[in-house]
Protein backbone atom coordinates (compact mmCIF):
# COMPACT_ATOMS: atom_id res chain seq x y z
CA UNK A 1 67.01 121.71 122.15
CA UNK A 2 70.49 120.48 120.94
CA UNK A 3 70.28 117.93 117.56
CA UNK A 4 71.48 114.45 117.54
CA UNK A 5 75.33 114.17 117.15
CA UNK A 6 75.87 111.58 114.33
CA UNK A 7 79.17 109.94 113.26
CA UNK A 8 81.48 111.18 110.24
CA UNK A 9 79.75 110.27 107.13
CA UNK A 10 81.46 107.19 105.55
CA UNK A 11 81.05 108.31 101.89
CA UNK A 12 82.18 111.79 102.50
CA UNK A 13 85.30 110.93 104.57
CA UNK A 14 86.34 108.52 101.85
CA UNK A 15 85.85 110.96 98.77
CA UNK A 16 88.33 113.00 101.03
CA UNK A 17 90.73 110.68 101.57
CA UNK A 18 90.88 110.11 97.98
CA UNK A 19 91.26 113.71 97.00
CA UNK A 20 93.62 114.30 99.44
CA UNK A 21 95.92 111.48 98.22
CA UNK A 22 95.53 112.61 94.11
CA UNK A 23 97.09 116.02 95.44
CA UNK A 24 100.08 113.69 97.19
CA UNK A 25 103.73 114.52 95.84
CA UNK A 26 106.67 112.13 96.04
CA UNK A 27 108.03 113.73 99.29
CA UNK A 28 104.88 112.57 100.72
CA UNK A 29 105.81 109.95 102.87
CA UNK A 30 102.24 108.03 102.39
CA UNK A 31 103.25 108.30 98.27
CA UNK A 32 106.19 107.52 98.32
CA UNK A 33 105.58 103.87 99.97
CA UNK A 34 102.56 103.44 97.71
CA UNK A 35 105.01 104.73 94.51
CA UNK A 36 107.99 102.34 95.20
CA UNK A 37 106.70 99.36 96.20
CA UNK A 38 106.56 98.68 91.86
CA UNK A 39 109.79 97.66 91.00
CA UNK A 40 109.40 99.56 87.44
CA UNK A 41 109.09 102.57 89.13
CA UNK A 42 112.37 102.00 91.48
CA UNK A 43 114.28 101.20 88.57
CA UNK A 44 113.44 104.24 86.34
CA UNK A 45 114.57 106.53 89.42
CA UNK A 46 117.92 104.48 90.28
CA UNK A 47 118.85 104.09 86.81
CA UNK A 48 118.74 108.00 86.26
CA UNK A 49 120.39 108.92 89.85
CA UNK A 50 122.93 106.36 89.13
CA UNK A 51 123.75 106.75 85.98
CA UNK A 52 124.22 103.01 84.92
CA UNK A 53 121.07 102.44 82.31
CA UNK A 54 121.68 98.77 82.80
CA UNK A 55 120.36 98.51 86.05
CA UNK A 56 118.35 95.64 86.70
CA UNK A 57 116.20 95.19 89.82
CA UNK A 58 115.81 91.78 91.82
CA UNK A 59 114.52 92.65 94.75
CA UNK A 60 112.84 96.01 96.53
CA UNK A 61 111.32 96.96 99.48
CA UNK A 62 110.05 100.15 101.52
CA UNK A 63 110.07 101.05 104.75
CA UNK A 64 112.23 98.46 106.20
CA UNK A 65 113.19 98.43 109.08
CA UNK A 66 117.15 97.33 110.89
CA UNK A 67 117.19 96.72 114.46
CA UNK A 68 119.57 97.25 117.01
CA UNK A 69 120.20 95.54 120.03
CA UNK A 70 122.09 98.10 121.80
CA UNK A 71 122.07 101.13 119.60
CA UNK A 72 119.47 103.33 117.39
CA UNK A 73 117.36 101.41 115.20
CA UNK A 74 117.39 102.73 111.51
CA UNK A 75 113.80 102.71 109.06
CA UNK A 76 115.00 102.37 105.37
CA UNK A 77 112.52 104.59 102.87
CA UNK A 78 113.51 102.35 99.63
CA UNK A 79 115.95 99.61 100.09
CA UNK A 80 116.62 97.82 96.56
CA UNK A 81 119.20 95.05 95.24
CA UNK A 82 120.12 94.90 91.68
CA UNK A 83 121.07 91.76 89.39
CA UNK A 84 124.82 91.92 90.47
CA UNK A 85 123.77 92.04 94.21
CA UNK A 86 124.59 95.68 94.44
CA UNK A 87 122.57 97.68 96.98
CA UNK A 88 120.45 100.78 96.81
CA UNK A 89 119.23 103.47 99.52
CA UNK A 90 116.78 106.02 98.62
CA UNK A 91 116.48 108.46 101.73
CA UNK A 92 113.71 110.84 101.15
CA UNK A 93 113.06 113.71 103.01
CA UNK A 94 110.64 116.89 102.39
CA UNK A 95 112.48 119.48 104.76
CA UNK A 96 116.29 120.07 106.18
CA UNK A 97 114.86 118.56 109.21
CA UNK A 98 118.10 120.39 111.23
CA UNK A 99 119.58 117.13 111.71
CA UNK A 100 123.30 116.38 111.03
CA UNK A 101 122.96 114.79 107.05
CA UNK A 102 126.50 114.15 106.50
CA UNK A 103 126.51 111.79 109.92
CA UNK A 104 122.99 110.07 109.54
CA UNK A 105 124.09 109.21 106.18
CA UNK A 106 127.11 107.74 108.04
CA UNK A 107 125.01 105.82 110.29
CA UNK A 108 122.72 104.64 107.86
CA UNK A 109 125.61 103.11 105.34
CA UNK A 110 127.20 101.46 108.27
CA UNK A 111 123.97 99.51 109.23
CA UNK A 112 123.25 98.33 106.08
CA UNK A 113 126.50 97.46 105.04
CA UNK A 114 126.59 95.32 108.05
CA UNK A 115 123.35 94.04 108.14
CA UNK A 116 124.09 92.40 104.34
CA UNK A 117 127.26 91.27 105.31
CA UNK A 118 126.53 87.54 105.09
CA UNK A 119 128.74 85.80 107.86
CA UNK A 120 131.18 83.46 106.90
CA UNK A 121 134.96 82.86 106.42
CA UNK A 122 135.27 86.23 104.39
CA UNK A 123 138.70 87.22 105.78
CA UNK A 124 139.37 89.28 102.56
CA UNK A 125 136.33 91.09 103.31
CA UNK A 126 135.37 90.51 99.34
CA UNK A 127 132.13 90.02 100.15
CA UNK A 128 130.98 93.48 101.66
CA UNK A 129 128.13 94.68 99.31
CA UNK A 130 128.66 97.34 97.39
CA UNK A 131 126.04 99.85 98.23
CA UNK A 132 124.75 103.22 96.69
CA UNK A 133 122.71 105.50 99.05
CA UNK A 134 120.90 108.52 97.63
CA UNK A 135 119.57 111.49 99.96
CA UNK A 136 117.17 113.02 98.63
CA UNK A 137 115.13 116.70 99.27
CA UNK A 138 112.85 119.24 98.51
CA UNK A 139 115.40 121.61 99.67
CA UNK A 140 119.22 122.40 98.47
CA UNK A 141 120.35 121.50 102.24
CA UNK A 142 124.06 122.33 101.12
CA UNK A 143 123.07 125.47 99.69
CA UNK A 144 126.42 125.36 97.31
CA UNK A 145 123.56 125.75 94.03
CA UNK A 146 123.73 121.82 92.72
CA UNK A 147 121.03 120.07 92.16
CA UNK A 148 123.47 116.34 92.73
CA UNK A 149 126.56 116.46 95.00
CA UNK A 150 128.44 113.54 94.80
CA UNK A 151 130.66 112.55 97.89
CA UNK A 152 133.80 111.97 96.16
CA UNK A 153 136.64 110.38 98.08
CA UNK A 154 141.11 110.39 96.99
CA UNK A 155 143.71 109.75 98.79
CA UNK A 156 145.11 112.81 99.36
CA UNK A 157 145.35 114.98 96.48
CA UNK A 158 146.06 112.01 94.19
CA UNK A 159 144.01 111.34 90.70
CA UNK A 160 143.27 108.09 92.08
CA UNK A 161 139.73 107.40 93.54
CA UNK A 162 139.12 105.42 96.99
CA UNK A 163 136.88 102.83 96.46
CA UNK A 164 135.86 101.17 99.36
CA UNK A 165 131.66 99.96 97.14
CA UNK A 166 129.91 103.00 99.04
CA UNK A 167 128.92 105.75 97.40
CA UNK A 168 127.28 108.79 98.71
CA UNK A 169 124.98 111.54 96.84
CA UNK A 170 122.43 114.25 97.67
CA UNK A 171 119.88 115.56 95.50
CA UNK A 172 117.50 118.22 95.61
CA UNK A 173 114.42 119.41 94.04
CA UNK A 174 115.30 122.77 94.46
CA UNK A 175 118.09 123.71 92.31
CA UNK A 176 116.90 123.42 88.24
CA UNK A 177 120.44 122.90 86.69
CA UNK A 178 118.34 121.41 83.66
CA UNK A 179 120.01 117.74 83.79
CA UNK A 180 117.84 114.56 83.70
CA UNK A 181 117.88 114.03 87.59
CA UNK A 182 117.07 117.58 88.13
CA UNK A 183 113.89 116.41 85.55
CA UNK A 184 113.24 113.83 87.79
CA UNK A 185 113.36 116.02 91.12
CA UNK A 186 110.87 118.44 89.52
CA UNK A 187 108.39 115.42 88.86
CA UNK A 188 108.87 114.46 92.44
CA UNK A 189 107.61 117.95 93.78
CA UNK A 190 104.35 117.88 91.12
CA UNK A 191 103.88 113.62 90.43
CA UNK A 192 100.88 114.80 88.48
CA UNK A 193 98.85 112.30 86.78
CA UNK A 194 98.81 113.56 84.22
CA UNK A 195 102.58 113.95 83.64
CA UNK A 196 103.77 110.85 81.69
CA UNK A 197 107.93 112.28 81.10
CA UNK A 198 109.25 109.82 83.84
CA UNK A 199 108.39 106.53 81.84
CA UNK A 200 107.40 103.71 84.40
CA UNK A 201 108.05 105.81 87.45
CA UNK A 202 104.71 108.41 85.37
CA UNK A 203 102.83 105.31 84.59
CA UNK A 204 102.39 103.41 88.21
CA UNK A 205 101.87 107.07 89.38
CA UNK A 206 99.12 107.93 86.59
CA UNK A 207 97.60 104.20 87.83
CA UNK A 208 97.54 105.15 91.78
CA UNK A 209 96.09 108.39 91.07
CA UNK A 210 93.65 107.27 88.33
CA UNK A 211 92.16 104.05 88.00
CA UNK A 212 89.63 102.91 89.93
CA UNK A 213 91.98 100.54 91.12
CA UNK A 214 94.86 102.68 91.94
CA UNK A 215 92.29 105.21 94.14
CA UNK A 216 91.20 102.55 96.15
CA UNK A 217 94.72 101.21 96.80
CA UNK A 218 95.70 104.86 97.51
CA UNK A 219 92.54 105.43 99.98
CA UNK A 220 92.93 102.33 101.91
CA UNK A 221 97.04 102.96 102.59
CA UNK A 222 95.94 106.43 103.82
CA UNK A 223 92.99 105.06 105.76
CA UNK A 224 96.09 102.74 107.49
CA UNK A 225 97.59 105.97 108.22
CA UNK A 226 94.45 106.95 110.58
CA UNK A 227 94.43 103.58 111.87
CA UNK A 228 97.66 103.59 113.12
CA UNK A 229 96.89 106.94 114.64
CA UNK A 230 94.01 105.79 116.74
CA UNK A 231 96.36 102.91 118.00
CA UNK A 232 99.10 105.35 118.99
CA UNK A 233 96.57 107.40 120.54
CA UNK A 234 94.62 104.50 122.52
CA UNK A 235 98.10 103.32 123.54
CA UNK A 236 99.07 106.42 124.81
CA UNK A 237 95.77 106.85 126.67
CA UNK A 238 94.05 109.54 125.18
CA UNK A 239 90.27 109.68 124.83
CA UNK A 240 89.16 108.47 121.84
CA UNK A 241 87.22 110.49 119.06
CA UNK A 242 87.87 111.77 115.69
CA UNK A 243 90.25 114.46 116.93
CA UNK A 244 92.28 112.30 119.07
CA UNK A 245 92.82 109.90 116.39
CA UNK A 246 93.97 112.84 113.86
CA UNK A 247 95.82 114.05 116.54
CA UNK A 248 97.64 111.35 116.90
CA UNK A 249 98.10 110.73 113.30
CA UNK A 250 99.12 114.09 113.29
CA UNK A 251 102.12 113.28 115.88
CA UNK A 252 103.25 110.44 113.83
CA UNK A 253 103.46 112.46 110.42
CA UNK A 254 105.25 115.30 112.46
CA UNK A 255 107.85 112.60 113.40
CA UNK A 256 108.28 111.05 110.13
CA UNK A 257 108.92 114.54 108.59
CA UNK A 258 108.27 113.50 105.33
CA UNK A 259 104.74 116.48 104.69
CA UNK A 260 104.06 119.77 105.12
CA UNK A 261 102.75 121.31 108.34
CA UNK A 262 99.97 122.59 105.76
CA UNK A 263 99.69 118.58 104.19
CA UNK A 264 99.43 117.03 107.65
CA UNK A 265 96.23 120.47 108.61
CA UNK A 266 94.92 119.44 105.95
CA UNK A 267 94.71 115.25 106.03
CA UNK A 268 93.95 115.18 109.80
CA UNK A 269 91.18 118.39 109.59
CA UNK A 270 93.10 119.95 112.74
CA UNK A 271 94.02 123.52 112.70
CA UNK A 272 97.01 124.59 111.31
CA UNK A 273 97.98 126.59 114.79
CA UNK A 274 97.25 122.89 116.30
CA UNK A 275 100.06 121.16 114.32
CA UNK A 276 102.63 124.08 114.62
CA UNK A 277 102.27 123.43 118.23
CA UNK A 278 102.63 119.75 117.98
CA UNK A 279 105.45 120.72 116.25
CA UNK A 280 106.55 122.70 118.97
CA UNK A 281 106.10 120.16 121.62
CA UNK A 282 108.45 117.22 120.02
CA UNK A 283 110.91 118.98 119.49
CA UNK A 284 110.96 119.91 123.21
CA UNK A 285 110.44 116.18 124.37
């Protein structure tokens, strides 16, 4: 005689959730979001990467989004403006990914610098924006032993700098060279909550992961996660269930490429052999 197949306990699956997000790092895609939607936080981060301890923020947002009407859309991780109107890109990615870094950062400039470009009778072009993108990962993708390379740009072999406002840098959490930003890409990897050395960026971190407050924030983003996932996978006509919703949720962390194949086993409750050939299967779509 089989027993009575009852739902997912409630409770249970929301004590997970929560766990699972405390253990979240800042190349977490989900954390990230949750992390730099405070202003406090973003400015901490851009005033170190930058270098200018001035830095005032107006206005920031995550996970914005540029569209195209006849060419590839482009989703923004951390878009932020300063006082002076400057503009900041935060990029950041958990793996090399295999993708050409040098031309998406190309691609990515050149839609926001257009996109911000108000129109008007600008023929002196004085108002493009000056704009500072930062790419930042877990690995060294260069592999030249840096922990910050800074695109620098000269006409010809001349002391003079070109300065056209955009300014280009990767960073990595993988080379220690024991400077402040490499400080800052070691907290990224850990975010502990415990860990209060990154001023505001520590303390909205120490909030989400806890207070009361902060956990419930943090469970009901990653419950959106799911949510999403069982959209995706209702749109795409799969059979609804707990393990077509996590595998769809699954699909869409593969594709945002910001976790671990272990992270995304692990948050969904699929096999690890399951994701790797998820994995397998986008990349041959």
């Amino acid at each position: 005689m089989s027993s009575k197949q009852y739902p997912e306990s409630l409770i249970r699956n929301r004590e997970r959730l929560i766990e699972k997000a405390k253990q979240l790092n800042l190349f977490s895609d989900a954390m990230a979001k949750m992390v730099f939607t405070n202003s406090g936080a973003c400015e901490h981060v851009l005033r170190i990467l930058s270098g200018i301890d001035s830095l005032v923020i107006k206005e920031n947002r995550t996970q914005m989004v540029i569209n195209k009407f006849a060419s590839k859309d482009i989703i923004m991780d951390v878009l932020v403006e300063d006082a002076n109107n400057k503009l900041y890109e935060m990029e950041i990615q958990k793996s090399d990914g295999k993708i050409d870094h040098a031309r998406r950062m190309l691609y990515y400039s050149s839609s926001i610098i257009g996109s911000y470009l108000p129109k008007g009778k600008d023929k002196k072009y004085k108002s493009v924006p000056d704009l500072y993108m930062f790419y930042i990962t877990e690995p060294d993708i260069w592999h030249l032993g840096c922990t910050c390379y800074c695109v620098n740009k000269r006409l010809n072999n001349l002391p003079m700098k070109y300065d056209d406002g955009l300014h280009m840098y990767y960073v990595n959490a993988e080379v220690n060279d024991g400077s402040s930003i490499a400080k800052l890409m070691q907290y990224f990897k850990t975010a502990e909550a415990d860990d209060l050395s990154q001023g505001k960026l520590s303390k909205h971190v120490n909030y989400l992961k806890s207070t009361k407050e902060g956990k419930a924030a943090m469970c009901e983003f990653t419950e959106r996660i799911f949510s999403e996932g069982k959209a995706e996978g209702r749109a795409e006509g799969r059979a609804e269930g707990e393990v077509s919703a996590n595998y769809a949720a699954a699909k869409r962390m593969l594709l945002k490429g910001n976790n671990s194949l272990q992270d995304i086993a692990e948050f969904t409750n699929l096999p690890l052999s399951k994701i790797q050939e998820l994995q397998a299967e986008l990349k041959n779509a």
